[in-house]
C-alpha atoms as a PDB file:
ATOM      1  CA  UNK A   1      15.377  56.132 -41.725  1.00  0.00           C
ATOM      2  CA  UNK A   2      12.234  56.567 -39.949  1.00  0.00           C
ATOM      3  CA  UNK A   3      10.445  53.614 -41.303  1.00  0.00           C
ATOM      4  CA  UNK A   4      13.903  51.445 -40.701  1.00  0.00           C
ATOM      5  CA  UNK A   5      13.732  52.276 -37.005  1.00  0.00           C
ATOM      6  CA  UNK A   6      10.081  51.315 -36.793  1.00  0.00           C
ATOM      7  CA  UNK A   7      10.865  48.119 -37.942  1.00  0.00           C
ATOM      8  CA  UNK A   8      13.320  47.325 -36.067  1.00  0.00           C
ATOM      9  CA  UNK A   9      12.005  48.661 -32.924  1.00  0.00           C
ATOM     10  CA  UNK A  10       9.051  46.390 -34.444  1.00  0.00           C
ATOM     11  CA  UNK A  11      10.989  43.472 -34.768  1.00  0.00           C
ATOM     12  CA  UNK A  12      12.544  43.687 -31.348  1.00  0.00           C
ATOM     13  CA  UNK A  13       9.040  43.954 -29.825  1.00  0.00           C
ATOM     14  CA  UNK A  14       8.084  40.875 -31.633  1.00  0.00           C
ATOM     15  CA  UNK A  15      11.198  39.117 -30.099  1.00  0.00           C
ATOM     16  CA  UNK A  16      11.047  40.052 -26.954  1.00  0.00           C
ATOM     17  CA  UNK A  17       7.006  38.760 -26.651  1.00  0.00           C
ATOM     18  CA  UNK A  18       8.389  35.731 -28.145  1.00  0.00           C
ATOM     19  CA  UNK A  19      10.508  34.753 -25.984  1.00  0.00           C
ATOM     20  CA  UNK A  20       8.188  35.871 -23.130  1.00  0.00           C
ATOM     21  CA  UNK A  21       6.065  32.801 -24.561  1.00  0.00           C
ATOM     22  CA  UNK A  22       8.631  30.768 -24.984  1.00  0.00           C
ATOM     23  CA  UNK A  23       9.710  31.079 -21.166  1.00  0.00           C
ATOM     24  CA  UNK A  24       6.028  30.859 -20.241  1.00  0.00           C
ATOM     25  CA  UNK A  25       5.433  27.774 -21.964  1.00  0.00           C
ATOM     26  CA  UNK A  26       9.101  26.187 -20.398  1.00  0.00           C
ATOM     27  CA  UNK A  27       7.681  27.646 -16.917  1.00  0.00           C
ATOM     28  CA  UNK A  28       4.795  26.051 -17.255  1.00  0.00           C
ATOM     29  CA  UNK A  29       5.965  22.645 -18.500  1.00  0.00           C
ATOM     30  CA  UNK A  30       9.100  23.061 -15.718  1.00  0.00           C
ATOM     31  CA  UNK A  31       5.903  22.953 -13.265  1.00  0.00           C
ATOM     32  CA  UNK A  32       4.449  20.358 -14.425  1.00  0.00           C
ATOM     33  CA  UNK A  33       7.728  17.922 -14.204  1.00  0.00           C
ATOM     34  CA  UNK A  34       7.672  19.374 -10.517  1.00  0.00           C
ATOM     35  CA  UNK A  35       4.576  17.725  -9.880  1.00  0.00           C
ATOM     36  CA  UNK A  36       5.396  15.105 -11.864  1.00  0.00           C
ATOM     37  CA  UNK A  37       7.620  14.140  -9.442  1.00  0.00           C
ATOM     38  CA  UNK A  38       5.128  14.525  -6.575  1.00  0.00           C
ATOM     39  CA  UNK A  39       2.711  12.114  -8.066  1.00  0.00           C
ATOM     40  CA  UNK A  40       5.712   9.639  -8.825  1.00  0.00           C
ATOM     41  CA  UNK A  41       6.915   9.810  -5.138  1.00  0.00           C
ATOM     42  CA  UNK A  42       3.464   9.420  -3.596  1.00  0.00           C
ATOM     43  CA  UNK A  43       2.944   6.841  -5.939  1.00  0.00           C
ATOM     44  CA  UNK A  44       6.066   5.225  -5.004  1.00  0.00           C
ATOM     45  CA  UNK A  45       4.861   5.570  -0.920  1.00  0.00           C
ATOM     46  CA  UNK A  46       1.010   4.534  -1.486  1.00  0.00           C
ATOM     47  CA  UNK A  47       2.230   1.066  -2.978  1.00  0.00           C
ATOM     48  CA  UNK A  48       4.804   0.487  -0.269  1.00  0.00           C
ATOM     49  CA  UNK A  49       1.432   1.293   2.307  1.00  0.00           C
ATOM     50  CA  UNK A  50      -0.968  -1.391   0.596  1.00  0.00           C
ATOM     51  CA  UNK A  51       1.952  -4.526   0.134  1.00  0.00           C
ATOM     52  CA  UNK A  52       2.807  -3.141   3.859  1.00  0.00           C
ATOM     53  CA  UNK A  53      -0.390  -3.418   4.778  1.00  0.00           C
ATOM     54  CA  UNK A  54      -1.258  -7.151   3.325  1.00  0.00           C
ATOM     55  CA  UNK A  55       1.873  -8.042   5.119  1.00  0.00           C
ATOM     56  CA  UNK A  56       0.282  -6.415   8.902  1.00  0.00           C
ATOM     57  CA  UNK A  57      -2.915  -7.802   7.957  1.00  0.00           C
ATOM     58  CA  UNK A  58      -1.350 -11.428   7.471  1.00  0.00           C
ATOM     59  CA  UNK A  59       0.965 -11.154  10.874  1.00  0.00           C
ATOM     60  CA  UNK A  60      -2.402 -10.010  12.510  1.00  0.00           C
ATOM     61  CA  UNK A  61      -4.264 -12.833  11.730  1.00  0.00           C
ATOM     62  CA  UNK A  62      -1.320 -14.926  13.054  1.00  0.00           C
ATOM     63  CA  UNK A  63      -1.145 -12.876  16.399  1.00  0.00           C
ATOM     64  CA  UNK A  64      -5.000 -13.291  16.819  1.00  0.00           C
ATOM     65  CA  UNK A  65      -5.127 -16.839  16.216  1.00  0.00           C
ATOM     66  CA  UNK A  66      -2.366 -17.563  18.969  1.00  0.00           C
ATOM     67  CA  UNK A  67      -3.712 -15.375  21.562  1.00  0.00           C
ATOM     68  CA  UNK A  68      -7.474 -17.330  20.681  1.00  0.00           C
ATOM     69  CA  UNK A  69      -6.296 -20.808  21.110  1.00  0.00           C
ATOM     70  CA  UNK A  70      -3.897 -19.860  24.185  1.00  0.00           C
ATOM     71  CA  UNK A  71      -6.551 -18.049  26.125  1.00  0.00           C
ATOM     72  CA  UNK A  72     -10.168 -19.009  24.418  1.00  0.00           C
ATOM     73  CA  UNK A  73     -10.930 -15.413  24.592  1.00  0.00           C
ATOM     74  CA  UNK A  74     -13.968 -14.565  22.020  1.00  0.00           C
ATOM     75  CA  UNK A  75     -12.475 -11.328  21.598  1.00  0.00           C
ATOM     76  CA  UNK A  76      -9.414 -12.304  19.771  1.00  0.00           C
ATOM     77  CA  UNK A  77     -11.539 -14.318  17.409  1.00  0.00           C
ATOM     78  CA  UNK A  78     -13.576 -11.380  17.071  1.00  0.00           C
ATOM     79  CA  UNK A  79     -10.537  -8.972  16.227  1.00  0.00           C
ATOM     80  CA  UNK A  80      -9.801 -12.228  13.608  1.00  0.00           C
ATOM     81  CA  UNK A  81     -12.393 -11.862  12.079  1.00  0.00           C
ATOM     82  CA  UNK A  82     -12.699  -7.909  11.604  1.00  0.00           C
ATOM     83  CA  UNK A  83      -9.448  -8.349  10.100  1.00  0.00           C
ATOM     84  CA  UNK A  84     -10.491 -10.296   7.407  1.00  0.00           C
ATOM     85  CA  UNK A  85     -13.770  -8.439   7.227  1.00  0.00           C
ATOM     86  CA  UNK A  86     -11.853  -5.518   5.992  1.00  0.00           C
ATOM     87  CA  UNK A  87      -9.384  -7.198   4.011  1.00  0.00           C
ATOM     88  CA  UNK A  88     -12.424  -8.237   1.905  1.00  0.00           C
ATOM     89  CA  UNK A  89     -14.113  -4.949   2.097  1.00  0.00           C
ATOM     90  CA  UNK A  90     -17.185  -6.641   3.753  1.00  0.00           C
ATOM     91  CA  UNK A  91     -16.689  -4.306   6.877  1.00  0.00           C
ATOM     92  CA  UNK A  92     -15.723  -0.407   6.979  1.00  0.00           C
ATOM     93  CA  UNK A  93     -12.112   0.760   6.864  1.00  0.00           C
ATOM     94  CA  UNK A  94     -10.858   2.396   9.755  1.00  0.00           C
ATOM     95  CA  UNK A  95      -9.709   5.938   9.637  1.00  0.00           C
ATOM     96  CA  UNK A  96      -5.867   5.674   9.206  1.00  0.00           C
ATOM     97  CA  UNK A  97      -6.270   1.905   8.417  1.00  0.00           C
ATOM     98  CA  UNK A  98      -2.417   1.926   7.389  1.00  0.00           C
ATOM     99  CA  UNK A  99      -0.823   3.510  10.510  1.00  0.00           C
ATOM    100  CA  UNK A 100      -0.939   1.165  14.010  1.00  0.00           C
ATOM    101  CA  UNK A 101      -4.122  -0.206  14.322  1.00  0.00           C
ATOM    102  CA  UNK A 102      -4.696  -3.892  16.057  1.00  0.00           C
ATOM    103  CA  UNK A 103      -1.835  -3.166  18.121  1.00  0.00           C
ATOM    104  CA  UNK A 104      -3.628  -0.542  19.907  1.00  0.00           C
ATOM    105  CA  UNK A 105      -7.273  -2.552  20.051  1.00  0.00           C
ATOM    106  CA  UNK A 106      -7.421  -3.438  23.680  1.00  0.00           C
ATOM    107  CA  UNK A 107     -10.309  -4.802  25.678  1.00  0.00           C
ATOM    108  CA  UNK A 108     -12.987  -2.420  26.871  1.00  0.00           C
ATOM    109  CA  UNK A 109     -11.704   0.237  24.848  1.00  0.00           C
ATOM    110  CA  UNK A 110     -13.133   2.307  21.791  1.00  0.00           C
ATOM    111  CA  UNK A 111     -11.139   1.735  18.637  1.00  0.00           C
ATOM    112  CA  UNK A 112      -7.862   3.648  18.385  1.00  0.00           C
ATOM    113  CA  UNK A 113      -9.477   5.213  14.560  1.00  0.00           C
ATOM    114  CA  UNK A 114     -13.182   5.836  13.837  1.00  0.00           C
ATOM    115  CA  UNK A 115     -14.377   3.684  11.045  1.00  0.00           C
ATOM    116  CA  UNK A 116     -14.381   5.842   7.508  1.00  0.00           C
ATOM    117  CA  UNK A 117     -16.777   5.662   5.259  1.00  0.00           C
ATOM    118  CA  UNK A 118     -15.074   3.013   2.828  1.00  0.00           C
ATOM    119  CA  UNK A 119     -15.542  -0.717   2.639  1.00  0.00           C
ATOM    120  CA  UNK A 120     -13.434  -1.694  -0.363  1.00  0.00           C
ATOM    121  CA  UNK A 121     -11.375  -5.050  -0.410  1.00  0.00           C
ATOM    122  CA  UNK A 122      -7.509  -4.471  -0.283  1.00  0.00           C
ATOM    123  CA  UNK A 123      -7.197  -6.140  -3.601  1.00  0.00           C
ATOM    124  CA  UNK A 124      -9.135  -3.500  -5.466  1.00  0.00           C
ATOM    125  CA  UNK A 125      -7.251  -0.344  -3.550  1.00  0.00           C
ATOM    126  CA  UNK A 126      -4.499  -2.651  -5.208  1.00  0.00           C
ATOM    127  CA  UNK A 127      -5.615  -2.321  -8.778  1.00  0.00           C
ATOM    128  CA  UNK A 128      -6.372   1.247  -8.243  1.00  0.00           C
ATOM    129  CA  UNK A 129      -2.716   1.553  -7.702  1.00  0.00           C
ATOM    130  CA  UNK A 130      -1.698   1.506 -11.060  1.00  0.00           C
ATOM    131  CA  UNK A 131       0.486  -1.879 -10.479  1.00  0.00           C
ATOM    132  CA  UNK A 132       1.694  -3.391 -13.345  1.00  0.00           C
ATOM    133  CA  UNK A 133       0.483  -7.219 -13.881  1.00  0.00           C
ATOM    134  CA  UNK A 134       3.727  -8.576 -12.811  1.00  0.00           C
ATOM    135  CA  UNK A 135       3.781  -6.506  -9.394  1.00  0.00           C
ATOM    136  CA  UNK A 136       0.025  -6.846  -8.954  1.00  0.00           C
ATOM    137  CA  UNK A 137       0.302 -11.096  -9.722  1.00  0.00           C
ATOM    138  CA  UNK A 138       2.781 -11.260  -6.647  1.00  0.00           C
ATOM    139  CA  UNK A 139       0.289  -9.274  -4.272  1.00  0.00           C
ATOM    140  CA  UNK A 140      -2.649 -11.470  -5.466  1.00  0.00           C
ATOM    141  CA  UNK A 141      -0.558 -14.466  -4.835  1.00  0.00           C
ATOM    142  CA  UNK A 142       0.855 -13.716  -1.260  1.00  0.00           C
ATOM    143  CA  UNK A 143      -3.336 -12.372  -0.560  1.00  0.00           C
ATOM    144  CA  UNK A 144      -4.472 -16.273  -2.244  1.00  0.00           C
ATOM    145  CA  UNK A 145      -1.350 -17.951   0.062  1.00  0.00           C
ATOM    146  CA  UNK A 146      -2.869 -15.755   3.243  1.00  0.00           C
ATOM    147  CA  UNK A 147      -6.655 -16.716   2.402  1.00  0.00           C
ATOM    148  CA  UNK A 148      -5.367 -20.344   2.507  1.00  0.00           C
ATOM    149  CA  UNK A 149      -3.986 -20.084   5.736  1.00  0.00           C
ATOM    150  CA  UNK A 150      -7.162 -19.564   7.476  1.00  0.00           C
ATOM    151  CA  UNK A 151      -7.909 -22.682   6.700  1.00  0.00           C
ATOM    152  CA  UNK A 152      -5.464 -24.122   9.337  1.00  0.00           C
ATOM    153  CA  UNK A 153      -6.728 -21.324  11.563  1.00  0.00           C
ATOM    154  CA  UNK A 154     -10.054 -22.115  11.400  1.00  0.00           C
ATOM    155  CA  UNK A 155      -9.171 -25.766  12.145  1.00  0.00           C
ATOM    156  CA  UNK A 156      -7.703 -24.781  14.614  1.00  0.00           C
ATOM    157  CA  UNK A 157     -10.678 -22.749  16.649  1.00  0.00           C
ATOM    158  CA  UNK A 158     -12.476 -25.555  16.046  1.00  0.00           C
ATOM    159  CA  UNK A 159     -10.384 -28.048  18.075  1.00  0.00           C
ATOM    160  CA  UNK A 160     -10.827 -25.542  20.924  1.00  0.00           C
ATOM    161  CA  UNK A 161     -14.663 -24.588  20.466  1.00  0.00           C
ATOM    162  CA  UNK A 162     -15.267 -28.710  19.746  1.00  0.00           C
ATOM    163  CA  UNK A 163     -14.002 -29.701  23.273  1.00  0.00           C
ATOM    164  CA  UNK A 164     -11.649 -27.229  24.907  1.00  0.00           C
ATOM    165  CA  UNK A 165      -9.338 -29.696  26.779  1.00  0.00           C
ATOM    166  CA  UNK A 166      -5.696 -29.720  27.438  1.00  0.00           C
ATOM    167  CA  UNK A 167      -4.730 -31.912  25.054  1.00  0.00           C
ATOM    168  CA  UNK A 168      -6.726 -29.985  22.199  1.00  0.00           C
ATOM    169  CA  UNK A 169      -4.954 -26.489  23.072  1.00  0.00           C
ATOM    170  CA  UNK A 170      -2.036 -28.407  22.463  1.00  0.00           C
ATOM    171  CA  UNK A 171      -2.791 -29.611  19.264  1.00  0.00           C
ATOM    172  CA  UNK A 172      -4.282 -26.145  18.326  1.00  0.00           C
ATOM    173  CA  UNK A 173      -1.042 -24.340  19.558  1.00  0.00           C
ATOM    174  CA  UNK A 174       0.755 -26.737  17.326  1.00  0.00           C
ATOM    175  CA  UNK A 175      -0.907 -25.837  14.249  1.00  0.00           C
ATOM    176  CA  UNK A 176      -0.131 -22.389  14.502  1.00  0.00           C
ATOM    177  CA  UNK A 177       3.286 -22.856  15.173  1.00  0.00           C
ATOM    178  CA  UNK A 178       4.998 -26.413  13.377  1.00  0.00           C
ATOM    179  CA  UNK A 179       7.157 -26.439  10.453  1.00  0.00           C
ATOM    180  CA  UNK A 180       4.204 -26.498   8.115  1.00  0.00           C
ATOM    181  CA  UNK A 181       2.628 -22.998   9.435  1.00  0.00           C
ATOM    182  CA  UNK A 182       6.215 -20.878   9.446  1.00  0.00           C
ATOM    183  CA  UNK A 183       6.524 -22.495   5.733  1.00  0.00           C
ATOM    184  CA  UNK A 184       2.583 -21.106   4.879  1.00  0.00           C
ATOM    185  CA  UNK A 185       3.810 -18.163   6.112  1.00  0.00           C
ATOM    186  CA  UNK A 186       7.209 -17.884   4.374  1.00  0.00           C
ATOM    187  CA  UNK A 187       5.057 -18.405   1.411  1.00  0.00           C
ATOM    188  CA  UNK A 188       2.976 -15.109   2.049  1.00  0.00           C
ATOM    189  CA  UNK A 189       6.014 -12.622   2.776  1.00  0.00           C
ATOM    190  CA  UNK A 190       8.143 -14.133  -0.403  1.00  0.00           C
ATOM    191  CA  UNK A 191       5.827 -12.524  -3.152  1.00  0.00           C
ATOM    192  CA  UNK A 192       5.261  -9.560  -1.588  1.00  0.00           C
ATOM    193  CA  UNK A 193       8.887  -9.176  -1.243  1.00  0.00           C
ATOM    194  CA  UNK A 194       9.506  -9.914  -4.723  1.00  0.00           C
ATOM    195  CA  UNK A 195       6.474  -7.273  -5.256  1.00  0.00           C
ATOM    196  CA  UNK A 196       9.093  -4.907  -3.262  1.00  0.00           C
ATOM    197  CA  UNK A 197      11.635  -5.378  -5.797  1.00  0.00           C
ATOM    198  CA  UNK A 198       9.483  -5.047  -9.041  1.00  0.00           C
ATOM    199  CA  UNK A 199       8.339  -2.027  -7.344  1.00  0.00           C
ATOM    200  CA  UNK A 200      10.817  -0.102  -6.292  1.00  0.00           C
ATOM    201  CA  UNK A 201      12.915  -0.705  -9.641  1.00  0.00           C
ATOM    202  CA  UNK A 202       9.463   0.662 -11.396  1.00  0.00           C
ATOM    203  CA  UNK A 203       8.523   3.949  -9.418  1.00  0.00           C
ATOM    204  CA  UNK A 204      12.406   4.971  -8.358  1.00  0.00           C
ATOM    205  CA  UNK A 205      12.878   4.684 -12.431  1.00  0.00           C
ATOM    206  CA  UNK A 206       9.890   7.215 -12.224  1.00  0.00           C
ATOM    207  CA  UNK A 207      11.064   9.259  -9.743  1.00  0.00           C
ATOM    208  CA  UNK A 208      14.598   9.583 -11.363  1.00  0.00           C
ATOM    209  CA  UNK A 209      13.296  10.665 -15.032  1.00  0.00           C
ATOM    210  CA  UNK A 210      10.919  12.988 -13.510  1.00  0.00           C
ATOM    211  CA  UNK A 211      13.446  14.350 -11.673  1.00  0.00           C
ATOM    212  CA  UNK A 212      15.904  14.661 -14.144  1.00  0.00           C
ATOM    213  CA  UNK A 213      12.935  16.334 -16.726  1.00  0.00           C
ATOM    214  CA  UNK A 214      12.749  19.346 -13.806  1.00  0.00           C
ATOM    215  CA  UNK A 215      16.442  19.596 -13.628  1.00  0.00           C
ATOM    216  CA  UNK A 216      16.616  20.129 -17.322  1.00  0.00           C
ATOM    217  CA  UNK A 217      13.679  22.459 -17.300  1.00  0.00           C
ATOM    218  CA  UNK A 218      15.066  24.544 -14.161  1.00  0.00           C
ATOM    219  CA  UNK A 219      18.843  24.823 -15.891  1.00  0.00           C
ATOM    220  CA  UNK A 220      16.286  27.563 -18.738  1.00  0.00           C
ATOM    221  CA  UNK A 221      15.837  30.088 -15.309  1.00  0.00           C
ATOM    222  CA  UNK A 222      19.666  29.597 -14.138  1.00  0.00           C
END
């Protein structure tokens, strides 16, 4: 009789460490869905910062240009060129690169963000990402459509730096703002807007499975 209560009492003991393992192990797996949905939303917001940040980098450039060939002022060139200078990781990355920046870069005053210590061209923070090739081809082609509008905005600095006379502001002015320049630009913001979609049906389909792993873990401590 003795014996039979031993091994039941046994048994039960056994059982009851058992499923203590068992919960452990779904406790520690249920954690690990919660920060697998963490790393899928952060995910999800670091690629909407770098295609956001191609498309700032692109409309700063444009705003630069203008303001050069309106007013000749060497520091709007200058601000062009940093621009690019970072884009191609030839020049440090400001701290907080991704928030406002050029807006806030006014004459005579220090930099709205220290530089960091990180001078890395945008495309590589791109492959970093984790993009797929399809997502990642649409960034490299709106980044190869931007590159080759310089071209027109370099021609355009030169009209003014060759002989800066009425009549070549005009023509300058007109370069960066015909038919011809809003279509260059059109063809910048198109891929990375089709990068948007690819995107966003990729990490949200992330987000949602990760989610839904948790939720099945979490219904085990209901």
């Amino acid at each position: 009789m003795k014996l039979a209560r031993r091994s039941l009492f046994s048994r039960s003991l056994w059982l009851a460490v058992g499923l203590l393992i068992v919960l452990a192990i779904a406790f520690i797996f249920y954690v690990r869905a919660e920060k697998q949905i963490d790393r899928a939303n952060e995910s999800r917001h670091q690629s909407y910062l770098l295609a956001d940040e191609l498309r700032q980098t692109s409309d700063d450039l444009t705003r630069m240009a203008r303001s050069y060939v309106v007013t000749g002022d060497a520091h709007y060139k200058t601000h062009y060129q940093d621009i690019l200078a970072i884009r191609e990781g030839t020049k440090l990355r400001p701290v907080d690169y991704q928030s406002i920046y050029w807006d806030l870069v006014l004459p005579d005053q220090p930099p709205p963000h220290p530089d960091s210590k990180l001078a890395v061209p945008l495309l590589a923070l791109m492959r970093q990402a984790g993009f797929t090739s399809a997502e990642f081809a649409k960034l490299a082609e709106a980044k190869a459509n931007s590159d080759a509008l310089t071209a027109t905005e370099f021609a355009a600095f030169q009209l003014i730096e060759a002989a800066p006379t009425e009549a070549n502001r005009l023509r300058a002015r007109i370069l960066l703002n015909d038919e011809a320049y809003h279509r260059a630009k059109a063809g910048i913001m198109r891929p990375i807007d089709e990068f948007h979609h690819l995107m966003d049906e990729r990490t949200l389909a992330a987000v949602d499975a990760a989610t839904e792993n948790a939720t099945l873990l979490r219904g085990i401590f209901a």
